[in-house]
Protein backbone atom coordinates (compact mmCIF):
# COMPACT_ATOMS: atom_id res chain seq x y z
CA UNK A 1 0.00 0.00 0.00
CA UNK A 2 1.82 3.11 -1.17
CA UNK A 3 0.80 6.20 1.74
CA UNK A 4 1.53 9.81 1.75
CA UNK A 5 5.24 9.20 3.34
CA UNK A 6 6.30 6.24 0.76
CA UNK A 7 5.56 8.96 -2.07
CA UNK A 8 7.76 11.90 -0.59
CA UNK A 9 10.62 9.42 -0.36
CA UNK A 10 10.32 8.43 -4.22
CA UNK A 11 12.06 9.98 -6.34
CA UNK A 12 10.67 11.74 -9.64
CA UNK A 13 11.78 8.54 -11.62
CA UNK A 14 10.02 6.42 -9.06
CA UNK A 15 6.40 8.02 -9.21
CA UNK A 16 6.80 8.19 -13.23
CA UNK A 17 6.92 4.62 -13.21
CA UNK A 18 4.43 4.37 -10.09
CA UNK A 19 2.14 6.23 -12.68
CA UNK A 20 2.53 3.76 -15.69
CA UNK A 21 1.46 0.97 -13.65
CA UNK A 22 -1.36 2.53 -12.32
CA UNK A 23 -2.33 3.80 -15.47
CA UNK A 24 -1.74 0.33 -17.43
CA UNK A 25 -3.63 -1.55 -14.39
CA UNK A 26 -6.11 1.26 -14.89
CA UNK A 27 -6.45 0.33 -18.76
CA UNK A 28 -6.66 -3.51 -17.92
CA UNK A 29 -9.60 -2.62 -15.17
CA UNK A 30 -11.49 -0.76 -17.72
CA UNK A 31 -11.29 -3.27 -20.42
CA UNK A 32 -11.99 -5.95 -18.01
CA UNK A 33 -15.04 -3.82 -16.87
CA UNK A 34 -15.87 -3.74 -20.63
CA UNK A 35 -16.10 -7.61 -21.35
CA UNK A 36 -18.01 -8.19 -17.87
CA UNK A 37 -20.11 -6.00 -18.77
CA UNK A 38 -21.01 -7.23 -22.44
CA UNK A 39 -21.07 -10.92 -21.18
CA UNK A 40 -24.11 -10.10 -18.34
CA UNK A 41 -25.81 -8.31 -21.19
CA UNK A 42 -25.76 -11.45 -23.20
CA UNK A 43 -26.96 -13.71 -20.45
CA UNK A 44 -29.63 -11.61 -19.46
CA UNK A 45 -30.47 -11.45 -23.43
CA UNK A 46 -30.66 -15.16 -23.00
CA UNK A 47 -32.38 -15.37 -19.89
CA UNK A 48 -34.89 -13.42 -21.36
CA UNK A 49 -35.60 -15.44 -24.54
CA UNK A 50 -35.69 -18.20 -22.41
CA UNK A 51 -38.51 -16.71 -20.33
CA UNK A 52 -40.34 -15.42 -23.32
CA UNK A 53 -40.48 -19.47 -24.78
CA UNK A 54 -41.25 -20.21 -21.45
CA UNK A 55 -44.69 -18.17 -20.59
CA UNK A 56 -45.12 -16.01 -23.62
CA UNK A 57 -48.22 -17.16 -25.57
CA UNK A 58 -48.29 -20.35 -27.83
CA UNK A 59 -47.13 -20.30 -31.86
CA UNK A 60 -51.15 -21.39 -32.25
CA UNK A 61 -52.36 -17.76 -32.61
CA UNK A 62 -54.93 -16.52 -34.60
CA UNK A 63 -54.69 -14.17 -37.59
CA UNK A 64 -56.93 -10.65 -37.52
CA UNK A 65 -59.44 -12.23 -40.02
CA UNK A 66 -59.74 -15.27 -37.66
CA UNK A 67 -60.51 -12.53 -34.62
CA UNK A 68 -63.19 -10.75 -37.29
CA UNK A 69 -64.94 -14.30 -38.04
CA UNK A 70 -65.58 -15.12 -34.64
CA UNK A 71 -67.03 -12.03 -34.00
CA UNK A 72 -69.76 -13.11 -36.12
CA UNK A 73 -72.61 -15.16 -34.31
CA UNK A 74 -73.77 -17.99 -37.07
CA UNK A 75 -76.28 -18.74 -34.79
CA UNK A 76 -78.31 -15.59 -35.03
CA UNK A 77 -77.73 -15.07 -38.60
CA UNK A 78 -80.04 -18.47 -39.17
CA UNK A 79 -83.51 -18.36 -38.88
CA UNK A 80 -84.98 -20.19 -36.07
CA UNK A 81 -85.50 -24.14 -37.19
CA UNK A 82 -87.14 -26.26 -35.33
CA UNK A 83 -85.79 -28.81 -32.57
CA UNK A 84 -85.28 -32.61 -34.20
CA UNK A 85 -88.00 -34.57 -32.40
CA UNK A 86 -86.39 -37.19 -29.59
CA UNK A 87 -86.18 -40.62 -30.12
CA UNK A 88 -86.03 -43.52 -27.15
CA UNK A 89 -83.53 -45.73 -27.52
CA UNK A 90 -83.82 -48.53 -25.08
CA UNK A 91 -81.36 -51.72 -24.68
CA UNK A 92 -80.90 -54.89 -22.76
CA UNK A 93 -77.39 -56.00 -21.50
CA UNK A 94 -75.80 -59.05 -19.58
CA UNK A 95 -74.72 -58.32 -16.18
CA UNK A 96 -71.14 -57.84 -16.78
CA UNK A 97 -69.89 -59.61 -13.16
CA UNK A 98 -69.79 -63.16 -12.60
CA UNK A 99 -69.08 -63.94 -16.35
CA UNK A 100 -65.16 -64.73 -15.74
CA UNK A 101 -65.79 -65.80 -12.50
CA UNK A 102 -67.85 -68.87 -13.74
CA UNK A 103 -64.88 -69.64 -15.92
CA UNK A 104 -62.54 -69.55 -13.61
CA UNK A 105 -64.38 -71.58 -10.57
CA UNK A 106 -63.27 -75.18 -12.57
CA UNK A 107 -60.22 -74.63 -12.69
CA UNK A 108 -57.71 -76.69 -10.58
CA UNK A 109 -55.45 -74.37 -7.98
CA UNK A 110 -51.90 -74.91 -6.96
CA UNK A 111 -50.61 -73.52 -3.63
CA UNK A 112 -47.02 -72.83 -3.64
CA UNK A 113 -45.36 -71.78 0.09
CA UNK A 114 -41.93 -70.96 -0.05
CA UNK A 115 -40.94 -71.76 3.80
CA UNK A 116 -37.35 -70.56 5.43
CA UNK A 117 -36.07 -72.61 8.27
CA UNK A 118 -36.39 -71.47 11.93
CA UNK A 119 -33.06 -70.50 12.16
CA UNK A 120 -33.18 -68.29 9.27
CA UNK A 121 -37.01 -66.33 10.38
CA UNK A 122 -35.04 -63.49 12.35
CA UNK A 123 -34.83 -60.25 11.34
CA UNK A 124 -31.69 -59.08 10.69
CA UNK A 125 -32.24 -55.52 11.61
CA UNK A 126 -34.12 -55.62 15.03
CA UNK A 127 -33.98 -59.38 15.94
CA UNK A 128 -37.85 -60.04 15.90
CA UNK A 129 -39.29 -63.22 14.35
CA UNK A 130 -40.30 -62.56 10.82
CA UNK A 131 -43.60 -63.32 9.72
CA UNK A 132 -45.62 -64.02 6.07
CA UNK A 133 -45.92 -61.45 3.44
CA UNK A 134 -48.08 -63.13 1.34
CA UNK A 135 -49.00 -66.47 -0.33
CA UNK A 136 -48.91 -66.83 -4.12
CA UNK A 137 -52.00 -69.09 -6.12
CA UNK A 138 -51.72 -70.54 -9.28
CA UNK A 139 -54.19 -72.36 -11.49
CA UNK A 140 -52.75 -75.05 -13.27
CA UNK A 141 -52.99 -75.82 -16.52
């Protein structure tokens, strides 16, 4: 750190020089200053853009003559026909339940356990006896 006594005990030679470098570090500040300063502009460019694709409205837009159409009511331009008369359509259907379960009643069923030996029903974070998860059926066939 250069103080008020340091630069009374330089000679002229010695401050001309202390002047370059603060000039030249000046000069490398400022141009360093300069490309900071160009970068953030182009991320916040970018940012932006990304942003806009984000939440700005879809490509699907519609054109002024598309705004114009809808502005017309078809509906009141047509004279008043008259309502379609209603027709009853009635139907029968099969209870959908129990169909698949008939099939399925016949067939023959295979049990399959998969056991572990006493010494191996412990659990081997806590220590407790380890009990059934579930049991898988088959049919065969």
């Amino acid at each position: 750190m250069i103080t008020s006594q340091s630069i009374a005990a330089m000679t002229i030679e010695e401050l001309k020089s202390l002047c370059l470098q603060l000039q030249e570090q000046c000069r490398e500040l400022s141009q360093q200053n300069a490309e900071l300063t160009a970068k953030l502009k182009w991320f916040m460019e970018q940012f932006r853009l990304s942003k806009k694709r984000q939440f700005d409205s879809s490509s699907e837009r519609t054109t002024p003559l598309q705004k114009q159409l809808l502005l017309f009511n078809e509906a009141e331009a047509r004279p008043q026909a008259p309502e379609p008369d209603l027709e009853t359509i009635t139907y029968q259907r099969r209870k959908g339940r129990g169909l698949r379960e008939m099939n399925l009643e016949d067939l023959p069923v295979k049990v399959i356990e998969n056991r572990l030996p006493e010494e191996e029903r412990v659990c081997p974070f806590c220590g407790g006896p380890l009990h059934e998860i579930s049991t898988e059926v088959r049919s065969v066939g």
